[in-house]
C-alpha atoms as a PDB file:
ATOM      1  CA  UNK A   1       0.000   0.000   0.000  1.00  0.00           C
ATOM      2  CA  UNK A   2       1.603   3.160  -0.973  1.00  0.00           C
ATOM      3  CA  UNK A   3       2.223   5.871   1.914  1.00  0.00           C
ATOM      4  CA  UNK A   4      -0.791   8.179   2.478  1.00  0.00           C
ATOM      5  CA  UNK A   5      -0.163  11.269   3.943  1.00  0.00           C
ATOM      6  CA  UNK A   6      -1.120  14.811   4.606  1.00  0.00           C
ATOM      7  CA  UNK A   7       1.042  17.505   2.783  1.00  0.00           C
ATOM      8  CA  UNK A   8       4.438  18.021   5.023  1.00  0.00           C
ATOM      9  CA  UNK A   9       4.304  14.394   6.595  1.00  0.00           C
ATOM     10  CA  UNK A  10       6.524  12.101   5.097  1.00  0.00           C
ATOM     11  CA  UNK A  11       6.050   8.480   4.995  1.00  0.00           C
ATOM     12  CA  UNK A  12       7.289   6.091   7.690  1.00  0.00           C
ATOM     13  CA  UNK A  13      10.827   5.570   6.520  1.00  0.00           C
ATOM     14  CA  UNK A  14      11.140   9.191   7.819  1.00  0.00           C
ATOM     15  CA  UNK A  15       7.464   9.762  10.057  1.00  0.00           C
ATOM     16  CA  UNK A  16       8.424  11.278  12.992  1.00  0.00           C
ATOM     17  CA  UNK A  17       6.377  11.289  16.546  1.00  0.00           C
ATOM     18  CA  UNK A  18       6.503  15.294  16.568  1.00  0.00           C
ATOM     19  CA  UNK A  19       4.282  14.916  12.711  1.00  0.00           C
ATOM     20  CA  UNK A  20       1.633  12.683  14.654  1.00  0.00           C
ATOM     21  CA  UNK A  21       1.100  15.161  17.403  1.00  0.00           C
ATOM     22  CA  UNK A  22       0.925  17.659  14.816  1.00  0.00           C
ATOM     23  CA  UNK A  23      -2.055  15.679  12.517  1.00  0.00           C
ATOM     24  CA  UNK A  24      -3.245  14.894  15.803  1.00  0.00           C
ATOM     25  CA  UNK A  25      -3.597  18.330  17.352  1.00  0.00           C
ATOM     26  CA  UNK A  26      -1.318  17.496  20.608  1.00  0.00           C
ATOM     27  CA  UNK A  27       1.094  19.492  22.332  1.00  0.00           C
ATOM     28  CA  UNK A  28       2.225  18.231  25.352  1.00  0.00           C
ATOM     29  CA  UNK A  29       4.398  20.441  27.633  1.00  0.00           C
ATOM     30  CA  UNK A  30       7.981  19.467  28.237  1.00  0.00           C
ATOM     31  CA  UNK A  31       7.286  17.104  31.591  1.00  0.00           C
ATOM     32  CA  UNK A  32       4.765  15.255  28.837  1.00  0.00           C
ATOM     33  CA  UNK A  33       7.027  15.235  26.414  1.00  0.00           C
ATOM     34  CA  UNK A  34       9.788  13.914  28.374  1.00  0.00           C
ATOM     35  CA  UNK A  35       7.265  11.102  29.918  1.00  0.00           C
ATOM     36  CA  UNK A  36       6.325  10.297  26.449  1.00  0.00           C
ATOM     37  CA  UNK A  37       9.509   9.987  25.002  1.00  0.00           C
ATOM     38  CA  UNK A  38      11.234   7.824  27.613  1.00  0.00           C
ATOM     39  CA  UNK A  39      11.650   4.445  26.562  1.00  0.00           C
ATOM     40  CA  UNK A  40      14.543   2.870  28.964  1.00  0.00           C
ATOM     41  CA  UNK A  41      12.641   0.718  31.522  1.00  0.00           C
ATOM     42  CA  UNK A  42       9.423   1.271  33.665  1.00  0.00           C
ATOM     43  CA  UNK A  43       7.396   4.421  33.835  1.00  0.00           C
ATOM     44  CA  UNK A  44       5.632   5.508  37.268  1.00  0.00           C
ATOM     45  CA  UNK A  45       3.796   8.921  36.564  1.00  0.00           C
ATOM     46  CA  UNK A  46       2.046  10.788  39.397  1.00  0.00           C
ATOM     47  CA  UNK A  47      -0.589  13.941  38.422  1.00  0.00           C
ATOM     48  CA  UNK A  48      -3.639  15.590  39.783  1.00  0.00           C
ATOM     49  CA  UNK A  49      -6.910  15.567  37.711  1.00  0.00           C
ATOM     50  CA  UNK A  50      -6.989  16.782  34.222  1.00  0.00           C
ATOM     51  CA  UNK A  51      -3.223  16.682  33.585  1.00  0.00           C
ATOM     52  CA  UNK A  52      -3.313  14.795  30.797  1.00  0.00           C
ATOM     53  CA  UNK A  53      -1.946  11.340  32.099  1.00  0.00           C
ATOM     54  CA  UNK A  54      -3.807   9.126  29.890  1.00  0.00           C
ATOM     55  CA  UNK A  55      -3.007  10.861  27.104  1.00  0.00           C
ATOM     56  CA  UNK A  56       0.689  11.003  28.149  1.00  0.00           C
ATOM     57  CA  UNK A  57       0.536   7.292  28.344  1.00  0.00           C
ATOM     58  CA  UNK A  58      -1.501   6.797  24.902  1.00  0.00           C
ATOM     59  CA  UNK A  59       1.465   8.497  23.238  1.00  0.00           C
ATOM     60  CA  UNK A  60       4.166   6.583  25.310  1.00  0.00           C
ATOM     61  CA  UNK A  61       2.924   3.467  24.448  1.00  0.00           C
ATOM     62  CA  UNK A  62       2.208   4.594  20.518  1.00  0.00           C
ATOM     63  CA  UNK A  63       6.060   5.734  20.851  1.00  0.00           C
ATOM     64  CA  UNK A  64       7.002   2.632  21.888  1.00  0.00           C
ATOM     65  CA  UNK A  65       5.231  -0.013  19.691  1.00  0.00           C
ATOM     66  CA  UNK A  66       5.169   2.549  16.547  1.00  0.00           C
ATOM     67  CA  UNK A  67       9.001   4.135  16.825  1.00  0.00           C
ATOM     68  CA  UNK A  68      11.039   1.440  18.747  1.00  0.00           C
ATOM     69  CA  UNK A  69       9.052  -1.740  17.638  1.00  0.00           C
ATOM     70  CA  UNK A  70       8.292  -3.044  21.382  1.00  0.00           C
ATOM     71  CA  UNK A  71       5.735  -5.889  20.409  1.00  0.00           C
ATOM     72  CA  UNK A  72       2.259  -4.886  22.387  1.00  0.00           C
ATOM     73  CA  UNK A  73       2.259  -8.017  24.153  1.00  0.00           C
ATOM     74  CA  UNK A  74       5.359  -6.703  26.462  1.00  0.00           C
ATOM     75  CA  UNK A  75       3.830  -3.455  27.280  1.00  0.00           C
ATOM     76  CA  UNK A  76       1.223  -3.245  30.389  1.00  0.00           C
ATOM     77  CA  UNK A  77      -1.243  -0.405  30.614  1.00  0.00           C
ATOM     78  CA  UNK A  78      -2.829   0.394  33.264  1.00  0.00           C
ATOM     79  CA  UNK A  79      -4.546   2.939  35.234  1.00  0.00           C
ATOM     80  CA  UNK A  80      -7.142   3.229  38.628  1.00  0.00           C
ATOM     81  CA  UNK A  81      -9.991   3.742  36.691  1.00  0.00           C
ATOM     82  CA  UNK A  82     -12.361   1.751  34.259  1.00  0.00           C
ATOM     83  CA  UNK A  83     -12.822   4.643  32.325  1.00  0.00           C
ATOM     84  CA  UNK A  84      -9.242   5.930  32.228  1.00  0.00           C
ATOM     85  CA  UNK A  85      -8.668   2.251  30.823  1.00  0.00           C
ATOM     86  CA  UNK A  86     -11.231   1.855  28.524  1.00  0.00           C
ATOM     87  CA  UNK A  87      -9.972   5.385  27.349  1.00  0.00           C
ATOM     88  CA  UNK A  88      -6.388   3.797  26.903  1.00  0.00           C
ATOM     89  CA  UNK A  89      -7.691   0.984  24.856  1.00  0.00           C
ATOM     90  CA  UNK A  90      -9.734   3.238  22.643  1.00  0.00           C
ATOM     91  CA  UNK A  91      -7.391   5.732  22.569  1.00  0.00           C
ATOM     92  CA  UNK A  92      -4.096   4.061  21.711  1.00  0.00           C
ATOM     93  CA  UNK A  93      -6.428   2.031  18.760  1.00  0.00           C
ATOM     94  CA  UNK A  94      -7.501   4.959  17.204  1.00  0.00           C
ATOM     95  CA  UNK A  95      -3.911   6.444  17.592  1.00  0.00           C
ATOM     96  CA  UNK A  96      -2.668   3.116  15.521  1.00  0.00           C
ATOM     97  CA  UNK A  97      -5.215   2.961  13.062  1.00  0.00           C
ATOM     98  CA  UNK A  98      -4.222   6.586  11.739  1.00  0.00           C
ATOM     99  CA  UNK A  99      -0.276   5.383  11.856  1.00  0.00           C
ATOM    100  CA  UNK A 100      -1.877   2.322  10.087  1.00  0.00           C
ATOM    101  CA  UNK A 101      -3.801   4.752   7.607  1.00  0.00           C
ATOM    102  CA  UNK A 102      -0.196   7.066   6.954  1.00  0.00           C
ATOM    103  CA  UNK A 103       2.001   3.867   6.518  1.00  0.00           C
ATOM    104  CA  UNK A 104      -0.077   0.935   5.700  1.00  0.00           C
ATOM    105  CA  UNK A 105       1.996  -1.137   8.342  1.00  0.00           C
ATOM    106  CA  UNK A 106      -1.254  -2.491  10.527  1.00  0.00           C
ATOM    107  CA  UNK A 107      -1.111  -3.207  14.682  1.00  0.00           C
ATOM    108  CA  UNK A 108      -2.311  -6.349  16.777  1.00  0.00           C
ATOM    109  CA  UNK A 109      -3.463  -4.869  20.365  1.00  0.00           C
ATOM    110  CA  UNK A 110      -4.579  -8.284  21.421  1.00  0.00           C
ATOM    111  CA  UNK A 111      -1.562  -9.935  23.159  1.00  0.00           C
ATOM    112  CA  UNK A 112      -1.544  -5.867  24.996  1.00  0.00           C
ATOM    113  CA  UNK A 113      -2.857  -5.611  28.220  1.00  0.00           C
ATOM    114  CA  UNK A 114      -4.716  -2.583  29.148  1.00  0.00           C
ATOM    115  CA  UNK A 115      -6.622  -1.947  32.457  1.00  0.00           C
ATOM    116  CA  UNK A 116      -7.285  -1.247  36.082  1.00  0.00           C
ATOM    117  CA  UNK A 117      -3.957  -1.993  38.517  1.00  0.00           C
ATOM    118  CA  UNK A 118      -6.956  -4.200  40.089  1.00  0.00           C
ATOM    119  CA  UNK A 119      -7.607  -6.284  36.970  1.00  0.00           C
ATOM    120  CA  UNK A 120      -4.380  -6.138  36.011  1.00  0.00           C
ATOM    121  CA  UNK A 121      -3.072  -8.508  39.392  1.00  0.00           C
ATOM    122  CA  UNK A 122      -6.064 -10.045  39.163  1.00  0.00           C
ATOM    123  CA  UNK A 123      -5.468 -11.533  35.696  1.00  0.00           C
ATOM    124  CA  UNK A 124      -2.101 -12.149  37.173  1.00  0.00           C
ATOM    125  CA  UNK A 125      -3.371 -14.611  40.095  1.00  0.00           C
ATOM    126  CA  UNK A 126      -5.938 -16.127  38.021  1.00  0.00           C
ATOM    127  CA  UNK A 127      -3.216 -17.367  35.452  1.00  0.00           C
ATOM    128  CA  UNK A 128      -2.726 -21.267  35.969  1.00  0.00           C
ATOM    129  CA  UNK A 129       0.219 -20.605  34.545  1.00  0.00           C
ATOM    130  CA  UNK A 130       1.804 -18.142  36.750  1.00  0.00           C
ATOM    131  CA  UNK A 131       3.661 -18.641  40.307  1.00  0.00           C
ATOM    132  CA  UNK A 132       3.221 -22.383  40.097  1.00  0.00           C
ATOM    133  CA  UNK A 133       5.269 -25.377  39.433  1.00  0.00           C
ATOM    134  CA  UNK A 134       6.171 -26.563  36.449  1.00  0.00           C
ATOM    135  CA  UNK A 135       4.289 -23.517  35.338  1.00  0.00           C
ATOM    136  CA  UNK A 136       0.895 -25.834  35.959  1.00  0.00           C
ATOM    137  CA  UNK A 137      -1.341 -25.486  38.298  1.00  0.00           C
ATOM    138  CA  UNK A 138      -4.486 -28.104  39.363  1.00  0.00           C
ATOM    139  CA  UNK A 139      -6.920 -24.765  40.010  1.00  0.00           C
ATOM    140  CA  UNK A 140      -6.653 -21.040  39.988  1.00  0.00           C
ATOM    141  CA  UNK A 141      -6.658 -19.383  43.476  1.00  0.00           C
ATOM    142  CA  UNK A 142      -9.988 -18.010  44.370  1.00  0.00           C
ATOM    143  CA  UNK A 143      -9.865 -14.160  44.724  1.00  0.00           C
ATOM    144  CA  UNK A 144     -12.199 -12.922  47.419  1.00  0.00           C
ATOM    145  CA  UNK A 145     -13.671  -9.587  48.330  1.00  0.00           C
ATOM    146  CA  UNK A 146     -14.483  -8.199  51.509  1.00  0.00           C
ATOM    147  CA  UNK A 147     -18.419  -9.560  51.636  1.00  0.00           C
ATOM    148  CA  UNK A 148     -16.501 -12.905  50.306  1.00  0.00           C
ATOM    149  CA  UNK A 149     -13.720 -12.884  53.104  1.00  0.00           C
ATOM    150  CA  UNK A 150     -16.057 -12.226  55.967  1.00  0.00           C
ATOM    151  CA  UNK A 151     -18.253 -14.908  54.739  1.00  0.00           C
ATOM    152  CA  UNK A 152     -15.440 -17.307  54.326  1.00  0.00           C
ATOM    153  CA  UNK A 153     -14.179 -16.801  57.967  1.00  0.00           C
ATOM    154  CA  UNK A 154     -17.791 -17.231  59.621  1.00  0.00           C
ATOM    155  CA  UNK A 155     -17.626 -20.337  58.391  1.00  0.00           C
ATOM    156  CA  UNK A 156     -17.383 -22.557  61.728  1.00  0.00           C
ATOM    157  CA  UNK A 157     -15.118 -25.004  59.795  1.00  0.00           C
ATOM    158  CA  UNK A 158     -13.207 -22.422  58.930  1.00  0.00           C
ATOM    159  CA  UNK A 159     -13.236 -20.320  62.324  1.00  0.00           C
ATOM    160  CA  UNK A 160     -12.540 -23.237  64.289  1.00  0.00           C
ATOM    161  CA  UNK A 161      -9.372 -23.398  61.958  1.00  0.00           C
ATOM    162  CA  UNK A 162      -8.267 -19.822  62.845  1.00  0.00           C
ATOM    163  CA  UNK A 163      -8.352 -20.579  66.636  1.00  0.00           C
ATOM    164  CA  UNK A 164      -7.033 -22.767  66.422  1.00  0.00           C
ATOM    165  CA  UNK A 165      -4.083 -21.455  64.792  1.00  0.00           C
ATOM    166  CA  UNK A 166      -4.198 -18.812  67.080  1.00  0.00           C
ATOM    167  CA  UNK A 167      -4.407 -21.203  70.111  1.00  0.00           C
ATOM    168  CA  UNK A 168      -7.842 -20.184  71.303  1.00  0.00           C
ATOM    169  CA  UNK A 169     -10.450 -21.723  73.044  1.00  0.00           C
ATOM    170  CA  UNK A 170     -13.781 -21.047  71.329  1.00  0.00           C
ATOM    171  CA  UNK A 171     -15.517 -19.895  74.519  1.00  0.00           C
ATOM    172  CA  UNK A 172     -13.102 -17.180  75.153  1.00  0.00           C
ATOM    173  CA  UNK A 173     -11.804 -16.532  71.616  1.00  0.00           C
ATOM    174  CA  UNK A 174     -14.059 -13.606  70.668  1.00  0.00           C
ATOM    175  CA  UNK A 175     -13.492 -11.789  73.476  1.00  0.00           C
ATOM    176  CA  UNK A 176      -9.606 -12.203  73.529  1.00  0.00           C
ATOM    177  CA  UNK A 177      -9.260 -11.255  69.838  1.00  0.00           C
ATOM    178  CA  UNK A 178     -11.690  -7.929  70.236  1.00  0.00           C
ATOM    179  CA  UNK A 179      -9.341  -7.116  73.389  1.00  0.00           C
ATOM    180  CA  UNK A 180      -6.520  -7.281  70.938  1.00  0.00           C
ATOM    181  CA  UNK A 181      -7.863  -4.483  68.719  1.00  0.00           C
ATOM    182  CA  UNK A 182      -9.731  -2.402  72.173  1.00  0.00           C
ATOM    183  CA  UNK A 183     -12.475  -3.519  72.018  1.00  0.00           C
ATOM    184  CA  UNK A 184     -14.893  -4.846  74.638  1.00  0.00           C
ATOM    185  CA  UNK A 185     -17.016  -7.512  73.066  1.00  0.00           C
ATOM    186  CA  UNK A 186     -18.092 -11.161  73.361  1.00  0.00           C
ATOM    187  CA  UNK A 187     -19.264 -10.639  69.415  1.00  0.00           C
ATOM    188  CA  UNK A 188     -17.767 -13.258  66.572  1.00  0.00           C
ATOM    189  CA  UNK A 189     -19.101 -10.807  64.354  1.00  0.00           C
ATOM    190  CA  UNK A 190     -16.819  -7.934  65.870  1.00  0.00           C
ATOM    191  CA  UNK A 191     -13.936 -10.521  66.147  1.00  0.00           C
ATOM    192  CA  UNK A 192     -14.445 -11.648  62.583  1.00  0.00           C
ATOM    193  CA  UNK A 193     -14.401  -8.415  61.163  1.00  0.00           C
ATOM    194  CA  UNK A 194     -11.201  -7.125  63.789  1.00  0.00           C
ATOM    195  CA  UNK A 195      -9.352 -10.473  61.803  1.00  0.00           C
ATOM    196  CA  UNK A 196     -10.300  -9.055  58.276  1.00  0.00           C
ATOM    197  CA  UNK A 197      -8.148  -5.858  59.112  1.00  0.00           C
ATOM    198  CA  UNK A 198      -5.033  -8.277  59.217  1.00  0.00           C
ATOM    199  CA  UNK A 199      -5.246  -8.872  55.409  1.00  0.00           C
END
């Protein structure tokens, strides 16, 4: 496919990041540009509200997959949000499909991860794969929230199993493990939820 694009853009052999911000209508300030244009190692940025951070790291990772030919499947990105990280997604396949459109050289964002931190270690733990043996594992770990955790420990199986580890005798146990965290109760409910702080 030949190259198509706008008058004073050259084709890839000589497309430049500074020409994509310009058909793009982006100027970042010098702390974005800087962030954008780093490429050695990890990138932790920090910025209030409105700063531009998920643009910052649309353009990283475009500078990184389109200019220094880091396969998407090595890059991870991820933000707090679901928004910011359906943004991301959107964003960075937009970003590649007018690259695409200038150079005719198309991008795979499937093996690319983009999402929440939360998701992101989630999909981590959940991997059979990972952290195991042999790289093999019989059955994921199941990932618990809060509701799920206090549940879990309720359990009386499963209580009994804490006092035991603790050694506790169940008559006194509640009470001894509220007194730990100041509090005066006989409660298993209190006690239960004084244990969920630990993790």
């Amino acid at each position: 496919m030949p190259c198509q694009v706008p008058t004073g853009v050259s084709c890839m052999s000589k497309l430049e990041i500074e020409d994509l911000w310009q058909i793009a209508a982006f100027a970042p300030n010098p702390d974005q540009k800087e962030a954008i244009l780093h490429t050695d190692g990890p990138l932790y940025i920090t910025a209030g509200p409105g700063s531009g951070k998920t643009r910052v790291l649309l353009w990283r990772a475009l500078n990184l997959i389109v200019f220094h030919q880091v396969p998407p499947g090595e890059i991870f990105l991820s933000t707090f949000t679901e928004k910011a990280a359906h943004q991301l997604r959107e964003g960075l396949q937009s970003l590649l499909g007018l690259v695409t459109n200038l150079t005719g050289q198309p991008y795979d964002l499937t093996p690319m991860y983009t999402g929440t931190v939360h998701s992101l270690c989630r999909r981590m733990l959940s991997d059979r794969r990972r952290f195991s043996a042999n790289r093999q594992r019989r059955r994921p770990p199941t990932l618990l929230d809060e509701l799920d955790q206090y549940f879990h420990l309720t359990r009386n199986r499963t209580w009994r199993q804490v006092l035991r580890g603790a050694g506790l005798e169940a008559e006194e146990a509640n009470g001894t493990i509220n007194a730990v965290f100041g509090v005066q109760s006989e409660s298993k409910h209190v006690a239960v939820t004084n244990c969920l702080t630990l993790f």
